[in-house]
N, C-alpha and C. Protein backbone atom coordinates (compact mmCIF):
# COMPACT_ATOMS: atom_id res chain seq x y z
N UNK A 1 -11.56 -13.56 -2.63
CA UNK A 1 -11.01 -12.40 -1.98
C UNK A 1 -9.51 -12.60 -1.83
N UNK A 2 -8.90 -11.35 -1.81
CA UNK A 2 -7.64 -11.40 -1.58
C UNK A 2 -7.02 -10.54 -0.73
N UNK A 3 -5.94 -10.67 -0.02
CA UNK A 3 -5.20 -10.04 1.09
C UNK A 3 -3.75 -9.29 0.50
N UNK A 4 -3.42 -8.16 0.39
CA UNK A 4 -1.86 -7.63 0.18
C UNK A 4 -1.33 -6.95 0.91
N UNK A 5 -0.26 -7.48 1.38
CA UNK A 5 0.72 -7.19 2.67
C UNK A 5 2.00 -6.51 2.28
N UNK A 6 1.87 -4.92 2.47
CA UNK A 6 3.36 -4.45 1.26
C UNK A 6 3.81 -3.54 2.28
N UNK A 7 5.12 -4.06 2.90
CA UNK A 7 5.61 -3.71 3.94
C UNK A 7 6.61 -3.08 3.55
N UNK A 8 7.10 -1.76 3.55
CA UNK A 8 8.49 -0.78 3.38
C UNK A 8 9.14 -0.63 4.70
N UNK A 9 10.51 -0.58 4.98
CA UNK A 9 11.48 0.13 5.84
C UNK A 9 11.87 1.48 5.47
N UNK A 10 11.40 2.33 5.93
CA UNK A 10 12.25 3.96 5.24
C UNK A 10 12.87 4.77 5.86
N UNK A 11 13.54 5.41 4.88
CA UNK A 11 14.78 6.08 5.50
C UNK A 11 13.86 7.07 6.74
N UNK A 12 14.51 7.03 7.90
CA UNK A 12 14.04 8.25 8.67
C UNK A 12 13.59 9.63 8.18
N UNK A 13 14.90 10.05 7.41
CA UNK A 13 14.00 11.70 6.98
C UNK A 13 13.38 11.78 5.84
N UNK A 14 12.81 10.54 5.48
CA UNK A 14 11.95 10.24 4.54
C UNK A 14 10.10 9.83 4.80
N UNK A 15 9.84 9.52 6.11
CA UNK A 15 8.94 9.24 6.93
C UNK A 15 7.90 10.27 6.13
N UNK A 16 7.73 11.30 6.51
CA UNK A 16 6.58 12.71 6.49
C UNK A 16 6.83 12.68 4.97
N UNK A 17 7.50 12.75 4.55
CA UNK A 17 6.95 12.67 2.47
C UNK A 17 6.33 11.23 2.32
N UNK A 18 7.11 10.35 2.75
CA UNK A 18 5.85 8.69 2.58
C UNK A 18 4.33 8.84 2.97
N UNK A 19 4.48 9.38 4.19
CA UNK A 19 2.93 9.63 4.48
C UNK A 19 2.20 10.54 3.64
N UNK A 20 2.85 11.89 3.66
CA UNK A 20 1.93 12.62 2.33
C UNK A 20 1.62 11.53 1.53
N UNK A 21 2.37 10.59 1.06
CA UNK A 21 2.17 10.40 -1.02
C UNK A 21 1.05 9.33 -0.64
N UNK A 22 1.47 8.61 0.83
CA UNK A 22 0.33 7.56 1.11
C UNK A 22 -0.92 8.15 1.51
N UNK A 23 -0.82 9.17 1.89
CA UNK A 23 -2.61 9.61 1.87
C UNK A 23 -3.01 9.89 0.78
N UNK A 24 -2.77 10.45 -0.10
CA UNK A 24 -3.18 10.02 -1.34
C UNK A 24 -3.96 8.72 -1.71
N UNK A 25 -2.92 7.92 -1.66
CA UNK A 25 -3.18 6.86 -2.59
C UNK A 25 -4.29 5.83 -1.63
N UNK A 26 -4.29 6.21 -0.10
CA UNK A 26 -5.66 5.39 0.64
C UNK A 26 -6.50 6.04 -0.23
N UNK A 27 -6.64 7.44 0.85
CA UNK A 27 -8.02 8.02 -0.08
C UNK A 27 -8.58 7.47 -1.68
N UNK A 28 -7.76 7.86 -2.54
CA UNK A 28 -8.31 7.31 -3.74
C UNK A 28 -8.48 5.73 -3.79
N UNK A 29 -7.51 5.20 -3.20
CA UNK A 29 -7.84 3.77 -3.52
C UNK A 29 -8.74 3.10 -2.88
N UNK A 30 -9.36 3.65 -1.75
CA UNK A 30 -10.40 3.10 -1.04
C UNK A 30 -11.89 3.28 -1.92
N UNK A 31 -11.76 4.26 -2.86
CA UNK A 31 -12.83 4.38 -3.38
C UNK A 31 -13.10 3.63 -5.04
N UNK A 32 -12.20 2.72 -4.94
CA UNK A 32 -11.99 2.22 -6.41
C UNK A 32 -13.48 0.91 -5.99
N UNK A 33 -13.84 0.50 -7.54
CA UNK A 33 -14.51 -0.76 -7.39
C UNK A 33 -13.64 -1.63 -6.70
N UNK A 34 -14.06 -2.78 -6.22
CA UNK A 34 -13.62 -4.19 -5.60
C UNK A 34 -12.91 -3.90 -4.39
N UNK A 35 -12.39 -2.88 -4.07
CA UNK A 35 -11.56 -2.15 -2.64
C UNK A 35 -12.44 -2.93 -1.62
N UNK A 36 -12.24 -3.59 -0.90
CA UNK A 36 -13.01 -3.78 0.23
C UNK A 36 -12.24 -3.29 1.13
N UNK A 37 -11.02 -2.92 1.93
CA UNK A 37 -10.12 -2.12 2.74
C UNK A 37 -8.80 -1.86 2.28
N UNK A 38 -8.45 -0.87 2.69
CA UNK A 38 -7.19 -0.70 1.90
C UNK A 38 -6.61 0.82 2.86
N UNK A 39 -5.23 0.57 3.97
CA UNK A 39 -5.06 0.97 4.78
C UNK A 39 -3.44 0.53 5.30
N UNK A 40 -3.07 2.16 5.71
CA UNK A 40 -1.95 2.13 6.33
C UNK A 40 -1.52 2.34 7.55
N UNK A 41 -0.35 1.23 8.22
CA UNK A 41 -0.52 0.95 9.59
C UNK A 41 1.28 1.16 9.52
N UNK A 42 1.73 1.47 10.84
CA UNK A 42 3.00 1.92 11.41
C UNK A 42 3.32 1.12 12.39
N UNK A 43 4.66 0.65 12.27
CA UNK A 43 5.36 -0.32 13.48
C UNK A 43 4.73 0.72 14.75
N UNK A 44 4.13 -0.31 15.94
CA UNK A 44 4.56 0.28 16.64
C UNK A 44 5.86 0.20 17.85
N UNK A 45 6.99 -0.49 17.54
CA UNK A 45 8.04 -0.19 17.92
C UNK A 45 9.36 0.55 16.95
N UNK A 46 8.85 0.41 15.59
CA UNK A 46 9.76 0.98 15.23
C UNK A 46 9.48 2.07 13.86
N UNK A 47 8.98 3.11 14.01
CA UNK A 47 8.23 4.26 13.20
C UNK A 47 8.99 4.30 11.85
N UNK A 48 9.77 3.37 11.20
CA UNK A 48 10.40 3.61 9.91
C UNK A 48 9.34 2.47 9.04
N UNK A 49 9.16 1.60 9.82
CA UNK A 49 8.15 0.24 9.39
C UNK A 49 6.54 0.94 8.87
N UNK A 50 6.58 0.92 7.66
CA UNK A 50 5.20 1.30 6.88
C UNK A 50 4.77 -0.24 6.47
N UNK A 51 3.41 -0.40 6.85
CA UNK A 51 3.17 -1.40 5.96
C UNK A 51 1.21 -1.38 5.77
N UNK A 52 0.90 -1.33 3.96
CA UNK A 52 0.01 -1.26 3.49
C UNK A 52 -0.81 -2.80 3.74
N UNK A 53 -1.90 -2.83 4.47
CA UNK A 53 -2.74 -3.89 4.18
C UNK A 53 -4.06 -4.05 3.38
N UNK A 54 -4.05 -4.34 2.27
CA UNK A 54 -5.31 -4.24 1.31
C UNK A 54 -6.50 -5.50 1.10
N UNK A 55 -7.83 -5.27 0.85
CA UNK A 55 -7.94 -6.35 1.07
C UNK A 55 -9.38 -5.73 -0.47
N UNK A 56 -9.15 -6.88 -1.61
CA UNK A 56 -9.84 -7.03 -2.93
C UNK A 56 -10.72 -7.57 -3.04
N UNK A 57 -11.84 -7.64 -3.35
CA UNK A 57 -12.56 -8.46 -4.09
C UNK A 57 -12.13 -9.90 -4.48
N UNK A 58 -11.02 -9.54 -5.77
CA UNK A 58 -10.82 -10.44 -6.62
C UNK A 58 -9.20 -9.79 -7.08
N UNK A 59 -8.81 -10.76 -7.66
CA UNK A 59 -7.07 -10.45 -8.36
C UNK A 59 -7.37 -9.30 -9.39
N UNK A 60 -8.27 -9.49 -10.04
CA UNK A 60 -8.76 -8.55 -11.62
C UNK A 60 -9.06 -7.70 -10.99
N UNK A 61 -9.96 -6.92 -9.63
CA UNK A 61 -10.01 -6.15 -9.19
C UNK A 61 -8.35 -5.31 -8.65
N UNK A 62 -8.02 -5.98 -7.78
CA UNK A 62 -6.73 -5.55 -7.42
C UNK A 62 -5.36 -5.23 -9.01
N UNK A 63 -5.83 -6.59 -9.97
CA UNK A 63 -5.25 -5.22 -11.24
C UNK A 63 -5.41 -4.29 -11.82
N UNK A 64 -6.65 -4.49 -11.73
CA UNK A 64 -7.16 -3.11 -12.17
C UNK A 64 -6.54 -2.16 -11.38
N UNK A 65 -6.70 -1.90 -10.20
CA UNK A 65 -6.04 -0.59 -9.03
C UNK A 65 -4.21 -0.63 -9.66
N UNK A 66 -4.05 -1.71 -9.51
CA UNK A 66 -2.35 -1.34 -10.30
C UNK A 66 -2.19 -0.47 -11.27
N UNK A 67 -2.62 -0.56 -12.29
CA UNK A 67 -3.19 0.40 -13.45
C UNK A 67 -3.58 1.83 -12.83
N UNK A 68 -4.22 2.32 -12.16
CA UNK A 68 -4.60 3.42 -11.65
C UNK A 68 -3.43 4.21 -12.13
N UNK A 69 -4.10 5.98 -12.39
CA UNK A 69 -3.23 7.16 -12.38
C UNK A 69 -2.52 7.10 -11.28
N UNK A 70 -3.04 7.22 -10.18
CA UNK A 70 -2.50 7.19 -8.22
C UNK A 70 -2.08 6.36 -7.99
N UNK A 71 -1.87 5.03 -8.78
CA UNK A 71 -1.28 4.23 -8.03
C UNK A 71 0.40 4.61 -8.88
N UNK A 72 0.17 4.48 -10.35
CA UNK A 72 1.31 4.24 -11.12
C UNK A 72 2.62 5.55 -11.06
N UNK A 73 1.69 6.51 -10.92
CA UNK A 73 2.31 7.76 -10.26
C UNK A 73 3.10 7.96 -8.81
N UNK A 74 2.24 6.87 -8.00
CA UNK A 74 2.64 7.39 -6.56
C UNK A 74 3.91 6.33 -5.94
N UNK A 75 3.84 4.87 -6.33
CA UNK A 75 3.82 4.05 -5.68
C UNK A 75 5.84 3.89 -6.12
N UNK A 76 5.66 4.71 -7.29
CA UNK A 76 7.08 4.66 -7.39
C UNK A 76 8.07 6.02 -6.92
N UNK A 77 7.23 6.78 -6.62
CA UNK A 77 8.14 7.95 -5.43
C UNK A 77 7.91 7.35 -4.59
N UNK A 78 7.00 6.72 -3.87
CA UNK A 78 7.17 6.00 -2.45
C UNK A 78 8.43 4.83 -2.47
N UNK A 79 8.60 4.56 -3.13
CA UNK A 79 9.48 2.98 -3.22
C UNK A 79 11.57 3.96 -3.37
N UNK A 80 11.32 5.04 -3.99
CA UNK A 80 12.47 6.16 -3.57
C UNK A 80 12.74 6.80 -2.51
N UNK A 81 11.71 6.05 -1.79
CA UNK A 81 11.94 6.52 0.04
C UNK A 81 12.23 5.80 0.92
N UNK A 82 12.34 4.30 0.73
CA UNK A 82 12.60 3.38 1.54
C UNK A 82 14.12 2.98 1.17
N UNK A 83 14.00 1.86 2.43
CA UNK A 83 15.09 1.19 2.11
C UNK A 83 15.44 0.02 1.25
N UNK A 84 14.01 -0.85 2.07
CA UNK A 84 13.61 -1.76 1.32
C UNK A 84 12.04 -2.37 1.38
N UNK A 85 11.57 -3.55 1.04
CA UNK A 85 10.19 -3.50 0.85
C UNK A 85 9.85 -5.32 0.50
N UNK A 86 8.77 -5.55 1.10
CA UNK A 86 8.36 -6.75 0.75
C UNK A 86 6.43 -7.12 0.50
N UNK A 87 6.46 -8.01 -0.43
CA UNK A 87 4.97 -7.80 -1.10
C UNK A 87 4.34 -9.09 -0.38
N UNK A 88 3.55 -9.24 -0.37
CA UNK A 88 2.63 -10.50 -0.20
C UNK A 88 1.24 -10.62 -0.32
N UNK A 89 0.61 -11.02 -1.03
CA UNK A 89 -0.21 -11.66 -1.42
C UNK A 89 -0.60 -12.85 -1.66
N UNK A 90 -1.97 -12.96 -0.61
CA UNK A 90 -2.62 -14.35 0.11
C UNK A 90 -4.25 -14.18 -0.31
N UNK A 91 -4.60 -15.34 -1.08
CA UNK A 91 -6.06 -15.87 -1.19
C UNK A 91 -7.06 -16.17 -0.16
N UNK A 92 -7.64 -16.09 -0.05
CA UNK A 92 -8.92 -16.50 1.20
C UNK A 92 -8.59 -17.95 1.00
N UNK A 93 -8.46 -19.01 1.76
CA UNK A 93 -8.89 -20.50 1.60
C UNK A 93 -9.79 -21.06 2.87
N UNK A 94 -10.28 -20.51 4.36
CA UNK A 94 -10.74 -20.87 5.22
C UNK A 94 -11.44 -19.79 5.67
């Protein structure tokens, strides 16, 4: 199993179009094979802080979803809304 932690800062009057493009891409992506959760959470001190927590099956699962129409489409108007952004991805070991 695997964990992905993809945290954006975005511009303020960019907020309400991020969320549109991100409901999208839960909805569909929650319903892909190997999805075991896959969900978006908001600072709560500071409402510009988006950050996606996903959680895979397997790596081949989670490439596969990279590949997706919704993902390859969406994930790069979302990334034209921030400021900046950081990825992480962590293996189960305990």
């Amino acid at each position: 199993m695997i964990k992905i932690v993809a945290k954006g800062i975005f511009y303020e009057d960019k907020i309400d179009e991020a969320l549109k493009l991100y409901e999208e891409l839960v909805i569909k992506s929650q319903k892909e094979n190997g999805c075991i959760s896959y969900n978006l959470f908001r600072d709560v001190d500071d409402k510009t802080i988006l950050t996606m927590i996903e959680e895979w099956e397997s790596r081949e699962a989670h490439n596969i979803h990279k590949n997706t129409e919704h993902f390859t489409r969406i994930v790069p108007l979302v990334s034209n809304l921030r400021k900046s952004s950081e990825l992480n991805i962590y293996e189960l070991i305990l």
